[in-house]
Protein backbone atom coordinates (compact mmCIF):
# COMPACT_ATOMS: atom_id res chain seq x y z
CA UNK A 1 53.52 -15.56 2.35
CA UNK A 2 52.75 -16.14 -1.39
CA UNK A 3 51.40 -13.70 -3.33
CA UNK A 4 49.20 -13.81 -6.78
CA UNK A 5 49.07 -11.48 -9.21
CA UNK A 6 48.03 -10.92 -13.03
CA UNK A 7 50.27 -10.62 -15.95
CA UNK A 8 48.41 -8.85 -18.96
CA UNK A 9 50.23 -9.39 -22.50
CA UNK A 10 48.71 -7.56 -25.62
CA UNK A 11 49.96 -6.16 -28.78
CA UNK A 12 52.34 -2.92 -28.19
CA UNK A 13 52.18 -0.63 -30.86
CA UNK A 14 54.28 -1.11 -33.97
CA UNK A 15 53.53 -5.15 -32.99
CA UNK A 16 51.56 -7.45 -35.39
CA UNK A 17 48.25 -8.23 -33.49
CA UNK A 18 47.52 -11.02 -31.37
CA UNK A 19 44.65 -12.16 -29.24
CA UNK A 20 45.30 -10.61 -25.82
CA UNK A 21 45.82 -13.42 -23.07
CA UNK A 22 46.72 -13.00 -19.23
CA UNK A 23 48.82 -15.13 -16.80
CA UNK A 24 48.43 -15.75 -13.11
CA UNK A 25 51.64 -16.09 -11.33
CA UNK A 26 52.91 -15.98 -7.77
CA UNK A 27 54.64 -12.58 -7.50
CA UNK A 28 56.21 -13.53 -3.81
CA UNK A 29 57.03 -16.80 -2.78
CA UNK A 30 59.58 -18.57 -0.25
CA UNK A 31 61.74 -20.63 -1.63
CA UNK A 32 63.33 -23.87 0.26
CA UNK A 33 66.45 -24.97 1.17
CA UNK A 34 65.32 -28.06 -1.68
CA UNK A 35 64.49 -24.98 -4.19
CA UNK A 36 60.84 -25.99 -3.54
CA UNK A 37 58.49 -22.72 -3.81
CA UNK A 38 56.76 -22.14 -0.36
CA UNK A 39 53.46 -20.53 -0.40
CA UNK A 40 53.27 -20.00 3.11
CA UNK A 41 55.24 -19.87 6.47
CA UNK A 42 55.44 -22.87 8.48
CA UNK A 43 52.05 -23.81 9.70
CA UNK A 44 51.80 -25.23 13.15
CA UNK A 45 47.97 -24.81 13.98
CA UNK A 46 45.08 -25.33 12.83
CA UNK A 47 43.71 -22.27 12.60
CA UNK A 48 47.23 -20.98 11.03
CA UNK A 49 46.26 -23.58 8.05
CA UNK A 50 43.14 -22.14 8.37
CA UNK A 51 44.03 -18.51 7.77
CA UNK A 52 46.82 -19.17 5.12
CA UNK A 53 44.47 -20.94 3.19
CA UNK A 54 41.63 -18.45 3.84
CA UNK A 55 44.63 -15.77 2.61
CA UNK A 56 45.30 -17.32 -0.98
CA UNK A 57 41.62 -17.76 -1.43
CA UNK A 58 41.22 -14.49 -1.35
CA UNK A 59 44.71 -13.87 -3.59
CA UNK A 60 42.81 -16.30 -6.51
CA UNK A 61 39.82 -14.75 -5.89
CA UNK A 62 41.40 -11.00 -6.25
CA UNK A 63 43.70 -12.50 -9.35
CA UNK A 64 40.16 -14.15 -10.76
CA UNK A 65 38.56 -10.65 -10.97
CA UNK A 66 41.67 -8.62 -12.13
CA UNK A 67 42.22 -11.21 -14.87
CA UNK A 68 39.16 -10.74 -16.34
CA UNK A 69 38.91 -7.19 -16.07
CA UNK A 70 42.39 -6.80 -17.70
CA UNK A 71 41.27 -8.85 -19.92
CA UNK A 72 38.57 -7.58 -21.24
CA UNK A 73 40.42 -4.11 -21.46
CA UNK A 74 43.09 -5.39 -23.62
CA UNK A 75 39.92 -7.24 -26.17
CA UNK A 76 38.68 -3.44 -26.21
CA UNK A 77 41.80 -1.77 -27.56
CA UNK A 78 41.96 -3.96 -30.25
């Protein structure tokens, strides 16, 4: 099953500043015998559609929130 997570980049010390920025990237992933990246199992119900989709909902909506929290960290230590 895929999994989302949050990237924070920010100026290290001894850097020259930059504006802060995050990414949102699929930590865990299947990948295909085509190299296609798989973001779930194979589904064969509905309610197994159901749930997956239920599942990465809630992965955007958990990467949504750390996002913007890390983000607005990194804006601080400026």
């Amino acid at each position: 099953m895929a999994e989302i997570s949050v990237l924070t980049v920010a100026p290290k010390k001894n850097e020259p500043p930059f504006p802060p920025f995050v990414h949102i990237y699929l930590s865990s992933h299947l990948v295909d015998k085509g190299g296609r990246n798989l973001m779930s199992p194979e589904l064969m119900t509905d309610m197994e559609v159901d749930e997956t989709i239920d599942y990465l909902i809630k992965q955007l909506e958990k990467a949504r929130k750390k996002a913007k929290s890390e983000l607005m960290k990194a804006k601080q230590k400026r």
